[in-house]
Protein backbone atom coordinates (compact mmCIF):
# COMPACT_ATOMS: atom_id res chain seq x y z
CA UNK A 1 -22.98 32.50 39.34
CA UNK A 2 -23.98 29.91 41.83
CA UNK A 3 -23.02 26.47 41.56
CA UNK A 4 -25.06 24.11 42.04
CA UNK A 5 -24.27 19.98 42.30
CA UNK A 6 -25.53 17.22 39.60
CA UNK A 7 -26.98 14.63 41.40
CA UNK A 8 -26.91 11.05 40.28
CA UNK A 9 -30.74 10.68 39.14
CA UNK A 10 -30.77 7.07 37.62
CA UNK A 11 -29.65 4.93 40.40
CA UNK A 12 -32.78 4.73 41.89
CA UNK A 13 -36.52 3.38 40.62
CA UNK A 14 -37.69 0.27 38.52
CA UNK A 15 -35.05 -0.25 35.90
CA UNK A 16 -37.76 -1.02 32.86
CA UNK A 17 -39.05 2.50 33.89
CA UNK A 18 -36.31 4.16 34.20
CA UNK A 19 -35.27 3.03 31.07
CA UNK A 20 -38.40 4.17 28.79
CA UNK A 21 -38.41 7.45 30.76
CA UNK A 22 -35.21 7.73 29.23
CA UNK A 23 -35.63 6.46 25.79
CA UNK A 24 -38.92 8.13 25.06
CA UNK A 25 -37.93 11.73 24.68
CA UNK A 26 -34.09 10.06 22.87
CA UNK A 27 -36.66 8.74 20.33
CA UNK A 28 -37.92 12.18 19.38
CA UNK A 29 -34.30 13.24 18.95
CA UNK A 30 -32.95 10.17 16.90
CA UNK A 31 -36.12 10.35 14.99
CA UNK A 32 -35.05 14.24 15.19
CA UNK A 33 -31.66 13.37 13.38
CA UNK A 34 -33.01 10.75 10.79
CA UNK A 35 -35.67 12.93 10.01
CA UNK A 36 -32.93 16.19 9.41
CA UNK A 37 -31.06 13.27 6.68
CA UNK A 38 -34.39 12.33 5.05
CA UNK A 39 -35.35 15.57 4.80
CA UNK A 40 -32.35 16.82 2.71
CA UNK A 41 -32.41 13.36 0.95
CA UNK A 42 -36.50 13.80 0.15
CA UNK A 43 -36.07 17.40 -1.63
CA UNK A 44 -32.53 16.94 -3.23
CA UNK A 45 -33.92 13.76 -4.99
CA UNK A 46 -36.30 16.23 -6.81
CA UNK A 47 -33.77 17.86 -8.47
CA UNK A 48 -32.62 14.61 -10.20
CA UNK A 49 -30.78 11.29 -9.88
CA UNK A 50 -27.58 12.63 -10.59
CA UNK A 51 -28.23 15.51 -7.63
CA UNK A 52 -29.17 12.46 -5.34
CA UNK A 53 -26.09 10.81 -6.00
CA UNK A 54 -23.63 13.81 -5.25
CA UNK A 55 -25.53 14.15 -1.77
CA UNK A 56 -24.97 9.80 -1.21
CA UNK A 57 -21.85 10.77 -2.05
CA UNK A 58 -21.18 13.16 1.17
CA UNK A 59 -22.58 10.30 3.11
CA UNK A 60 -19.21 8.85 3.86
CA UNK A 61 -17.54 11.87 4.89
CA UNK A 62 -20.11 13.50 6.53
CA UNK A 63 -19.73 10.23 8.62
CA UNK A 64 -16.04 10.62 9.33
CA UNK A 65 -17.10 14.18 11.14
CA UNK A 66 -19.81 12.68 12.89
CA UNK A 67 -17.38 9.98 14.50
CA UNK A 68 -15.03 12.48 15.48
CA UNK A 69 -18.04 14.55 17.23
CA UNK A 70 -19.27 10.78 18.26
CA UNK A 71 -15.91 9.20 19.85
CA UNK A 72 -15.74 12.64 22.14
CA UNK A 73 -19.63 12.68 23.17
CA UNK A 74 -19.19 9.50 24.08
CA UNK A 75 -15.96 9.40 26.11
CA UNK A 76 -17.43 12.90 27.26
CA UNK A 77 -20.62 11.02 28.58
CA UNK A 78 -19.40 8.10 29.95
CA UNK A 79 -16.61 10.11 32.00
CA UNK A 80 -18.86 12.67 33.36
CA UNK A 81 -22.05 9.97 33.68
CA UNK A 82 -19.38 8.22 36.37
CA UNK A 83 -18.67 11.39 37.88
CA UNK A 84 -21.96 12.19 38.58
CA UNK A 85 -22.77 9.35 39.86
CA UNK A 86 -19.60 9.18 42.76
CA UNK A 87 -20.75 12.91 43.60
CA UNK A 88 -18.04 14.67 42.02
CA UNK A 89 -19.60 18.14 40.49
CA UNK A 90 -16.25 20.19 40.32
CA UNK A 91 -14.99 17.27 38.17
CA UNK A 92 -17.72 17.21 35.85
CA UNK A 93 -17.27 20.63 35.54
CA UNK A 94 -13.70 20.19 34.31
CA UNK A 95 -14.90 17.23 32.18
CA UNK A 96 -17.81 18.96 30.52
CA UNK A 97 -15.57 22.02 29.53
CA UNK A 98 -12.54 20.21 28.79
CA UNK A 99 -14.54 17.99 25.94
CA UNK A 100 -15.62 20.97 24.32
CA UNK A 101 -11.79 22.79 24.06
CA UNK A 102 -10.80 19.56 22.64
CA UNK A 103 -14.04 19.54 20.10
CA UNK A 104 -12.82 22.75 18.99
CA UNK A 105 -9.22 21.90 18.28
CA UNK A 106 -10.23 19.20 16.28
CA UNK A 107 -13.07 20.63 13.84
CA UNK A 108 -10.27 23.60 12.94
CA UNK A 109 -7.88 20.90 11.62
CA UNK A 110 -10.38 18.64 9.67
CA UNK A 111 -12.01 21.55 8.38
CA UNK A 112 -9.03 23.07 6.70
CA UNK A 113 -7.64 19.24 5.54
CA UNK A 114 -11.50 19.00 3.87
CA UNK A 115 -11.60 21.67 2.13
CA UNK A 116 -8.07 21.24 0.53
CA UNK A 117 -9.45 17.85 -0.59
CA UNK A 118 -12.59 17.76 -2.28
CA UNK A 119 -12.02 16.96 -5.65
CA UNK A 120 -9.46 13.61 -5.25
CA UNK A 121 -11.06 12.80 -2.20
CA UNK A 122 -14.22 12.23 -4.16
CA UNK A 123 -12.80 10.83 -7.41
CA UNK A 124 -11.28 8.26 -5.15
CA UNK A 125 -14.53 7.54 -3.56
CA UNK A 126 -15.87 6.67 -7.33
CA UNK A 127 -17.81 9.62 -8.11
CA UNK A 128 -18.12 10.26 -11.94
CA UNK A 129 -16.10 13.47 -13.15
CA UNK A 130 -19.98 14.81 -14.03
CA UNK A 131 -20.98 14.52 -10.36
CA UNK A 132 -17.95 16.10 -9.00
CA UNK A 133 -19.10 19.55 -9.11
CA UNK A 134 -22.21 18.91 -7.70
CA UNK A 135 -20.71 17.66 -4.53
CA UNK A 136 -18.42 20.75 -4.52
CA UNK A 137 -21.32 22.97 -4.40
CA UNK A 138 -22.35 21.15 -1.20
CA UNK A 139 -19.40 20.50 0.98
CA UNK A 140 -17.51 23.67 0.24
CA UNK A 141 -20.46 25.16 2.28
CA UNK A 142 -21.04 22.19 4.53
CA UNK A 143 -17.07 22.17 5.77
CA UNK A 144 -17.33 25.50 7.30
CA UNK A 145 -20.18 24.40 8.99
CA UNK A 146 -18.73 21.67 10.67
CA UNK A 147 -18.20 23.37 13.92
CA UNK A 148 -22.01 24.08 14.62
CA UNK A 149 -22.31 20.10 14.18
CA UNK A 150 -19.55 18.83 16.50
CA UNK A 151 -20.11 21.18 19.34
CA UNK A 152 -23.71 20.41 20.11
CA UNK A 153 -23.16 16.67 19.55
CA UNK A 154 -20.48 16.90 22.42
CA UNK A 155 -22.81 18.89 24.63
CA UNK A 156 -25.95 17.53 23.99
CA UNK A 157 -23.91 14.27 25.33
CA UNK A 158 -22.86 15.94 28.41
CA UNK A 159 -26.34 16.44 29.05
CA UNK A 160 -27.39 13.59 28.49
CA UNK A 161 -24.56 12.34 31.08
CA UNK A 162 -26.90 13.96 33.64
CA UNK A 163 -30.31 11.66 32.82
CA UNK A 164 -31.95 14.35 30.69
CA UNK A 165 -32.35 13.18 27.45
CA UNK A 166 -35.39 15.34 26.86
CA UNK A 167 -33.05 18.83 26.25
CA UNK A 168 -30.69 17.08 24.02
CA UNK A 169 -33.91 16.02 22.13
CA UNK A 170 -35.81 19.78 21.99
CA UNK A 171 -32.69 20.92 20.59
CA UNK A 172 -32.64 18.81 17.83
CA UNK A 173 -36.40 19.36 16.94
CA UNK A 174 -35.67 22.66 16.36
CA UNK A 175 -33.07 22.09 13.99
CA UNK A 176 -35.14 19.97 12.20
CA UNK A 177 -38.20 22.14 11.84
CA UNK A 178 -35.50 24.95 10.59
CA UNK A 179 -34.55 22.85 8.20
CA UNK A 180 -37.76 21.53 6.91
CA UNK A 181 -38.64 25.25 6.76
CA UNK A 182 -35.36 26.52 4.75
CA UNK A 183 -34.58 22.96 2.20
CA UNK A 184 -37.61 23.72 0.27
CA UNK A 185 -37.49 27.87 0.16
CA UNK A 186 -33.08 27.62 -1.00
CA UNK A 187 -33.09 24.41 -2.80
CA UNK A 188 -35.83 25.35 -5.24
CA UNK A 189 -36.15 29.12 -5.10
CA UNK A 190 -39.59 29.79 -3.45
CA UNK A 191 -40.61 32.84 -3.05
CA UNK A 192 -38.29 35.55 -2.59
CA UNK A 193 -35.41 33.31 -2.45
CA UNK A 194 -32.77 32.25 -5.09
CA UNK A 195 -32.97 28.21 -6.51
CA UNK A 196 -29.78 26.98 -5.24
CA UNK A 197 -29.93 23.38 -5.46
CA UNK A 198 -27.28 21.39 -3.50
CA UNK A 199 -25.84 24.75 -1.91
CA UNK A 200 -29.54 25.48 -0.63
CA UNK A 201 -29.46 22.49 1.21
CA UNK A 202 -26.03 22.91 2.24
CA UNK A 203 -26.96 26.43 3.72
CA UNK A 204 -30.18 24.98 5.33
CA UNK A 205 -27.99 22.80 7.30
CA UNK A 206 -25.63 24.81 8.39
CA UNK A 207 -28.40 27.36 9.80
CA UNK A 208 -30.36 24.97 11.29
CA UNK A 209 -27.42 23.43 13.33
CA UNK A 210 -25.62 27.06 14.25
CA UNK A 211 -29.08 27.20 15.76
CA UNK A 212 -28.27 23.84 18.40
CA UNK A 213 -24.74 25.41 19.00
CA UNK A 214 -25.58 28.29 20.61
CA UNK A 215 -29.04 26.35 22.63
CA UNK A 216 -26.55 24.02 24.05
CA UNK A 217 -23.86 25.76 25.22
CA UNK A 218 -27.05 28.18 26.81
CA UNK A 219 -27.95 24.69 28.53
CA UNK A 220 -24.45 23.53 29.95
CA UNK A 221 -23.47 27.03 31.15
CA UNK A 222 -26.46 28.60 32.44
CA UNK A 223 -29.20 26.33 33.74
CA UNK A 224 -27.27 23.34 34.11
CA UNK A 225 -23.93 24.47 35.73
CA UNK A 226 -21.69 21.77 34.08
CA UNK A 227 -18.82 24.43 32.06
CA UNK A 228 -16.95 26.49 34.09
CA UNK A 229 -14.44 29.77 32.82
CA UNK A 230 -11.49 28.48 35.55
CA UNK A 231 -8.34 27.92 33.58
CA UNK A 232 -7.27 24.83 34.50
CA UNK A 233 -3.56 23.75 35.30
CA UNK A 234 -1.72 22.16 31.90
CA UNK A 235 -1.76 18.56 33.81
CA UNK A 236 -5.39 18.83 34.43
CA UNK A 237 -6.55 19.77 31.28
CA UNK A 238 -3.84 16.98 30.15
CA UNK A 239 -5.92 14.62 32.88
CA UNK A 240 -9.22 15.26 31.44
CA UNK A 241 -8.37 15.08 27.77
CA UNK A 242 -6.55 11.57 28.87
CA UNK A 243 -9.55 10.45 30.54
CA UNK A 244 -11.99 11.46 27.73
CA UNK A 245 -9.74 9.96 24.92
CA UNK A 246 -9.09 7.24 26.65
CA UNK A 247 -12.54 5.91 25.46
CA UNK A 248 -12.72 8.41 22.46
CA UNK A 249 -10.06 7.76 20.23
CA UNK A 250 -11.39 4.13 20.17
CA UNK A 251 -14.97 5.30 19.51
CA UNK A 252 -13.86 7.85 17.01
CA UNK A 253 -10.97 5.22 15.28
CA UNK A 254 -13.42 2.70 14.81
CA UNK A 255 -16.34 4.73 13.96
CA UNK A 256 -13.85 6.50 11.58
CA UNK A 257 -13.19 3.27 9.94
CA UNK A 258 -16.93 3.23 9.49
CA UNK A 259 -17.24 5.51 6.82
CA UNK A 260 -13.81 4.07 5.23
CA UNK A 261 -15.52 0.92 4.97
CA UNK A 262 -18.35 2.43 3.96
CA UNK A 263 -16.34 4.00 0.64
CA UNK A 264 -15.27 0.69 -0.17
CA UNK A 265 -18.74 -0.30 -0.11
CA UNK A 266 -19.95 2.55 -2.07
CA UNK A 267 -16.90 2.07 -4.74
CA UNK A 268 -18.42 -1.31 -5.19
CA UNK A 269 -21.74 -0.07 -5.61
CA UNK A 270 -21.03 2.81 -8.12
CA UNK A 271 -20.07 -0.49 -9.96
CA UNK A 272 -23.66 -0.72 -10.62
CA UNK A 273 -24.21 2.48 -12.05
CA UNK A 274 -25.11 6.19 -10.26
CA UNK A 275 -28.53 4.60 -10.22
CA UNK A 276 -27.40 2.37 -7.54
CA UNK A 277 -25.17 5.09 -5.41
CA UNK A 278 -28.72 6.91 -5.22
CA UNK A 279 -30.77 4.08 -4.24
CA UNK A 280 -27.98 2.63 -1.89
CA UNK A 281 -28.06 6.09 -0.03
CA UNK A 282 -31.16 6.09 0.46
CA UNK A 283 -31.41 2.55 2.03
CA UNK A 284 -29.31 4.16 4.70
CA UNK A 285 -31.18 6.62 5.29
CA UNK A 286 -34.15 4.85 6.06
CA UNK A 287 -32.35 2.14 7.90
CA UNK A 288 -31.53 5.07 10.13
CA UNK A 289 -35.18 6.30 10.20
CA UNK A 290 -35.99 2.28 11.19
CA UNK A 291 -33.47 1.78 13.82
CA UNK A 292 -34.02 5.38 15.73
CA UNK A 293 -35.38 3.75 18.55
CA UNK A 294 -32.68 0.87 19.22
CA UNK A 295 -30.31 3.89 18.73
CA UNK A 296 -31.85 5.90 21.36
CA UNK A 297 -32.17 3.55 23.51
CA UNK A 298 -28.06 2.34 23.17
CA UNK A 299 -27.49 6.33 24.10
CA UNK A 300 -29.73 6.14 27.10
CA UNK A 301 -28.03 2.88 28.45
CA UNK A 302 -24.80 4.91 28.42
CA UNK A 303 -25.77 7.09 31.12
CA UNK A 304 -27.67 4.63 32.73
CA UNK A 305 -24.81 2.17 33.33
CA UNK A 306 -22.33 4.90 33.72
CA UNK A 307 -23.97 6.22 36.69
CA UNK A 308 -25.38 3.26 38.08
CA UNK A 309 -21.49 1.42 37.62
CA UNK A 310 -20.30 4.57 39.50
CA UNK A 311 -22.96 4.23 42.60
CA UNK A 312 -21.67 0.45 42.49
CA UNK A 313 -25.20 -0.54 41.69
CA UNK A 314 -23.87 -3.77 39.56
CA UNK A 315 -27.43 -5.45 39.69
CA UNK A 316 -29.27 -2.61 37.83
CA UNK A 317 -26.64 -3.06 35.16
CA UNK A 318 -26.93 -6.30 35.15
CA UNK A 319 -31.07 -5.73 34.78
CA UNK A 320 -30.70 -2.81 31.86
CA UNK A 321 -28.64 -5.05 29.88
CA UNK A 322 -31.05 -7.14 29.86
CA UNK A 323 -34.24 -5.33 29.13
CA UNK A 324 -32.47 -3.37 26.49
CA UNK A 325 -31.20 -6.99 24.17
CA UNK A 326 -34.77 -8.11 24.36
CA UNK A 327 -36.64 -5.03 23.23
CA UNK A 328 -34.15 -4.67 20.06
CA UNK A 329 -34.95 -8.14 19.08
CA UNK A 330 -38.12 -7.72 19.11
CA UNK A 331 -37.87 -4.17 16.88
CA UNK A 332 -35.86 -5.83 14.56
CA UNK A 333 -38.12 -7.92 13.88
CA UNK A 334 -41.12 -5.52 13.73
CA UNK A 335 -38.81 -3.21 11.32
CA UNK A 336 -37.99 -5.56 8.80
CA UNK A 337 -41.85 -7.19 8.60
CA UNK A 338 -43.14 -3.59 7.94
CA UNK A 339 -40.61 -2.63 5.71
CA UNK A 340 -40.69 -5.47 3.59
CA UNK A 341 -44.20 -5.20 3.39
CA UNK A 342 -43.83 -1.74 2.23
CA UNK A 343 -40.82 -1.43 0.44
CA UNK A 344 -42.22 -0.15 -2.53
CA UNK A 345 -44.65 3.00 -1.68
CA UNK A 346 -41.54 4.12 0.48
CA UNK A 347 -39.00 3.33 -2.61
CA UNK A 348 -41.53 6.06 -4.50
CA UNK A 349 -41.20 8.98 -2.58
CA UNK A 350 -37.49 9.71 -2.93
CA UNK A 351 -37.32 9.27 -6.28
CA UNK A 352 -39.39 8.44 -9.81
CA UNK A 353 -36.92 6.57 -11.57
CA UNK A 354 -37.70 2.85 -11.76
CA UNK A 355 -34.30 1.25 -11.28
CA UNK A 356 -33.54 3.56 -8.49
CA UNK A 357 -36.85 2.16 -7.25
CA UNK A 358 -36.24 -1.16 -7.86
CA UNK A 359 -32.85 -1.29 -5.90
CA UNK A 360 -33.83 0.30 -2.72
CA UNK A 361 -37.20 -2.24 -2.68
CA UNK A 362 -34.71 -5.11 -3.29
CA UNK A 363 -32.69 -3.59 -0.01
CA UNK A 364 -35.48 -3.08 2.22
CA UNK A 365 -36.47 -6.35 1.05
CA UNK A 366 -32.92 -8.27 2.22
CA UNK A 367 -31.08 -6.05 4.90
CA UNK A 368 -33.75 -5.31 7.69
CA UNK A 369 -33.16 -9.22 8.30
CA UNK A 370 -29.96 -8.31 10.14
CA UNK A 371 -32.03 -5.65 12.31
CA UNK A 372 -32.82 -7.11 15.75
CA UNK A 373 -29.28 -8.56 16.22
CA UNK A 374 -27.85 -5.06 15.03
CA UNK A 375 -29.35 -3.69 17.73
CA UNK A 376 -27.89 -6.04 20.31
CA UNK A 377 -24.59 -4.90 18.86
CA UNK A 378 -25.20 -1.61 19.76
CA UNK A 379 -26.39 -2.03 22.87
CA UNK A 380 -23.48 -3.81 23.78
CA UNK A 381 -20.89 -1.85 22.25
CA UNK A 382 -21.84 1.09 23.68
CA UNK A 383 -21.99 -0.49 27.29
CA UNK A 384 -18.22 -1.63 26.52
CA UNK A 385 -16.95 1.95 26.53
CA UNK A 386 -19.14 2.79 28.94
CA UNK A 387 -17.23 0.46 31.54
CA UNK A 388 -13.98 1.73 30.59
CA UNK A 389 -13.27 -1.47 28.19
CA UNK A 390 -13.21 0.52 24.45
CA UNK A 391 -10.82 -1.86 23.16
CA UNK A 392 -13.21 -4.70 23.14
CA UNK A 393 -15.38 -2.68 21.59
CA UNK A 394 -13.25 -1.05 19.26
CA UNK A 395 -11.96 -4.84 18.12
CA UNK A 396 -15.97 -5.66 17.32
CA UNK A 397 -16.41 -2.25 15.32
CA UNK A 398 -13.30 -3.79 13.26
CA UNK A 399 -14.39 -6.93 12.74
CA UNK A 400 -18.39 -6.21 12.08
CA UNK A 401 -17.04 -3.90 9.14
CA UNK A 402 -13.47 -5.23 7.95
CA UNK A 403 -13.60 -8.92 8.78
CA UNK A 404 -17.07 -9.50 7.89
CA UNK A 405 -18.58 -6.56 5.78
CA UNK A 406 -16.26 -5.81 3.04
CA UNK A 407 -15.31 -9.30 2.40
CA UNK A 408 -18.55 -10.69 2.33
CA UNK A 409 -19.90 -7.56 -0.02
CA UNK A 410 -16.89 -8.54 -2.50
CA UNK A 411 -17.78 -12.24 -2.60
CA UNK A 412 -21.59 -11.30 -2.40
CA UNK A 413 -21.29 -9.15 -5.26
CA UNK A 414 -19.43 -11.39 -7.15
CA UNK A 415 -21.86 -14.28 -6.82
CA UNK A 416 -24.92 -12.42 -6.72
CA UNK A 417 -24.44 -8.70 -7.47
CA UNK A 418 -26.36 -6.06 -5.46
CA UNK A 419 -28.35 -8.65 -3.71
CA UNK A 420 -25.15 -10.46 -2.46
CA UNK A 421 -24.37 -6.89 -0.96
CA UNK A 422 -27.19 -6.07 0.28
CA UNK A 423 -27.21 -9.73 1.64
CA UNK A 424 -23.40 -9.05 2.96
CA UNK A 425 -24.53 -6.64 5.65
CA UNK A 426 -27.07 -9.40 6.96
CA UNK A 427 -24.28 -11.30 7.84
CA UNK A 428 -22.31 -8.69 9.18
CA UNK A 429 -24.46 -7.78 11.73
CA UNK A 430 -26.24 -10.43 12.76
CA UNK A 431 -22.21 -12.58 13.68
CA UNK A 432 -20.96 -9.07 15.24
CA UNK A 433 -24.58 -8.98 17.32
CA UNK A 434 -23.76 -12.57 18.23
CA UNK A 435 -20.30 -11.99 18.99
CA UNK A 436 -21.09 -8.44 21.13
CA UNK A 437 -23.41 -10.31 23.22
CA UNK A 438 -20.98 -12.93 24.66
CA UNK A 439 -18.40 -10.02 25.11
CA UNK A 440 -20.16 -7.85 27.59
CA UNK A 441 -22.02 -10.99 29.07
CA UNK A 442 -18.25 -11.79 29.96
CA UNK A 443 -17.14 -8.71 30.74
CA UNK A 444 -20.06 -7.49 33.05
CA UNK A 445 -19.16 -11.26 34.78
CA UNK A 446 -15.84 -9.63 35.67
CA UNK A 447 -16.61 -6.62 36.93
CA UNK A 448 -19.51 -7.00 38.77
């Protein structure tokens, strides 16, 4: 097999354009990825409120996988991004490989530690003993699974490393489509196929994302060059794990605590009822669906900065930094005037019951305030690890969720009920956003 070099492809051209070359194609994929959640979310909520509210249930802890998968990607990227961009193609190599050994090693041990802890995981969470084995269905199916999720969200990072977001993007289409075309023929029994509710959906998603596994690791080894069979020597495998942690484990800690503070919230909210679980879910899910671009576009800057702070090009940095806090201001403000405006046609099509309706109109009507200066917070984060400073970064992730988040939602609630939650996460990110912003401004003043 020849080798052939990665060549550092975003240090050169207009920045703006650079930039929405980029993003463009990352939309499709985030959109992709919200779409996959909505999907699942749109045909489980058919089967019934209860149904809806074992799958919110997951949420959490499908979370805690996804910032494992997220904190490697992400050191991954930024490592090899900065590689590529001083020249170095034997050490992306090592990088690119390396991150997916270390992928591996982890899914085995969460997998096994899940499965052994369903049931008081769960209670602890505040499901209802009724919903319990509705949730079992699902994740005794989903754990095994895991590996075809982490994998390809590692690689498809790697990729993106390189400038080519539009691969990382096609792979994830395909999953979707898979999984648009499986949900409805498992979960309700069309055709020749058995109704298996929760497990259908379970199955779909497993399928669909065994599917990415196998495209991506087709991608890194074969057309891209960027994994190599070479058994490294125990101190460099030690060296790249080091490197790639060294920005991971703050990622992954922080985005870990995510979905820990996200159980809190969700034990306050099951306060409310299973009504409220379902409806709170599905906010979630569409405030994914509403921020897909700002999230593409704070995985696009990754690259972007890595490479260009590689190549020492400190002014292009200094210009997509820039570019990238103005357009999510100006998205968060477009997202939260169309989804207030229609909250309630959108509140209908996950589910028919009219307090479940009524709560997710009442958070579409309150939370997309805190939009535009979300995405400056991720923007910015992001940015962080990407110049080798996670513990900044990290310390924002901590205080956005435990200094602000959960003690605002308790005193919100208490006040106000739902509405002071819902109004909780305003506040959250719009001080974090605040905060973020005169962080990087300060650190890219140092470093530059």
């Amino acid at each position: 097999m020849t080798t052939t070099t990665k060549k550092p492809q975003l240090i050169h051209g207009p920045v703006a354009k650079t930039l929405l070359n980029l993003t463009i194609p990352m939309i499709i994929g985030m959109v992709g990825i919200v779409a996959f959640n909505l999907v699942d979310t749109f045909f489980v909520g058919q089967l019934g409120t209860q149904e809806l509210a074992a799958l919110s249930f997951t949420f959490p802890i499908i979370m805690v996988i996804g910032s494992l998968a997220m904190g490697i990607g992400t050191g991954a990227s930024a490592v090899i991004s900065q590689a590529i961009g001083r020249g170095d193609h034997n050490k992306v190599q090592r990088l690119t490989t390396d991150s997916l050994i270390l992928s591996f090693l982890l899914v085995a041990f969460f997998v096994a530690f899940g499965m052994l802890t369903i049931e008081p995981l769960f209670r602890l969470l505040g499901a209802e003993p009724e919903i319990i084995p509705l949730i079992r269905e699902y994740m005794v199916i989903w754990y095994p699974g895991v590996l075809f999720l982490i994998i390809p969200m590692v690689g498809n990072n790697a990729i993106r490393a390189t400038g080519d977001t539009k691969t990382p993007s096609a792979i994830m289409l395909v999953a979707v489509v898979v999984n648009i075309i499986l949900d409805p023929l498992l979960i309700f029994g069309l055709g020749p196929f058995p109704m298996l509710g929760l497990k259908g959906a379970a199955i779909a998603t497993v399928v669909s994302r065994a599917i990415t596994l196998v495209v991506a690791l087709w991608v890194l080894y074969y057309r891209d060059r960027m994994m190599t069979f070479e058994l490294p020597a125990p101190k460099e495998l030690i060296d790249s794990w080091k490197s790639i942690l060294y920005i991971g484990l703050p990622v992954a800690g922080t985005r870990l605590l995510t979905p820990v503070a996200m159980g809190v919230i969700y034990t306050l909210v099951a306060s409310y009822g299973h009504e409220a679980v379902a409806a709170f879910g599905v906010g979630i899910r569409i405030e994914f669906f509403a921020m897909a671009v700002v999230l593409a576009l704070s995985a696009v800057i990754g690259p972007f900065v890595g490479q260009n702070w590689g190549a020492r090009r400190f002014d292009r940095v200094n210009q997509g930094v820039k570019y990238s806090n103005v357009f999510s201001l100006a998205w968060g403000v477009a997202m939260f005037t169309m989804l207030a405006l229609a909250a309630r046609p959108i509140a209908s099509l996950f589910n028919d019951d009219p307090q479940v309706i009524s709560i997710i109109m009442l958070y579409l009507w309150i939370v997309p305030i805190g939009y535009a200066l979300f995405g400056v917070f991720l923007i910015s984060t992001m940015i962080l690890n990407v110049l080798n400073k996670p513990i900044p970064a990290a310390v924002l992730m901590v205080i956005q969720m435990f200094g602000l988040y959960i003690p605002l939602a308790y005193a919100g609630s208490y006040l106000f009920g739902l509405t002071g939650i819902f109004a909780a996460i305003v506040l959250a990110y719009s001080l974090s956003g605040i905060a973020s912003y005169f962080v990087l401004k300060r650190m890219l003043a140092i470093g530059g």
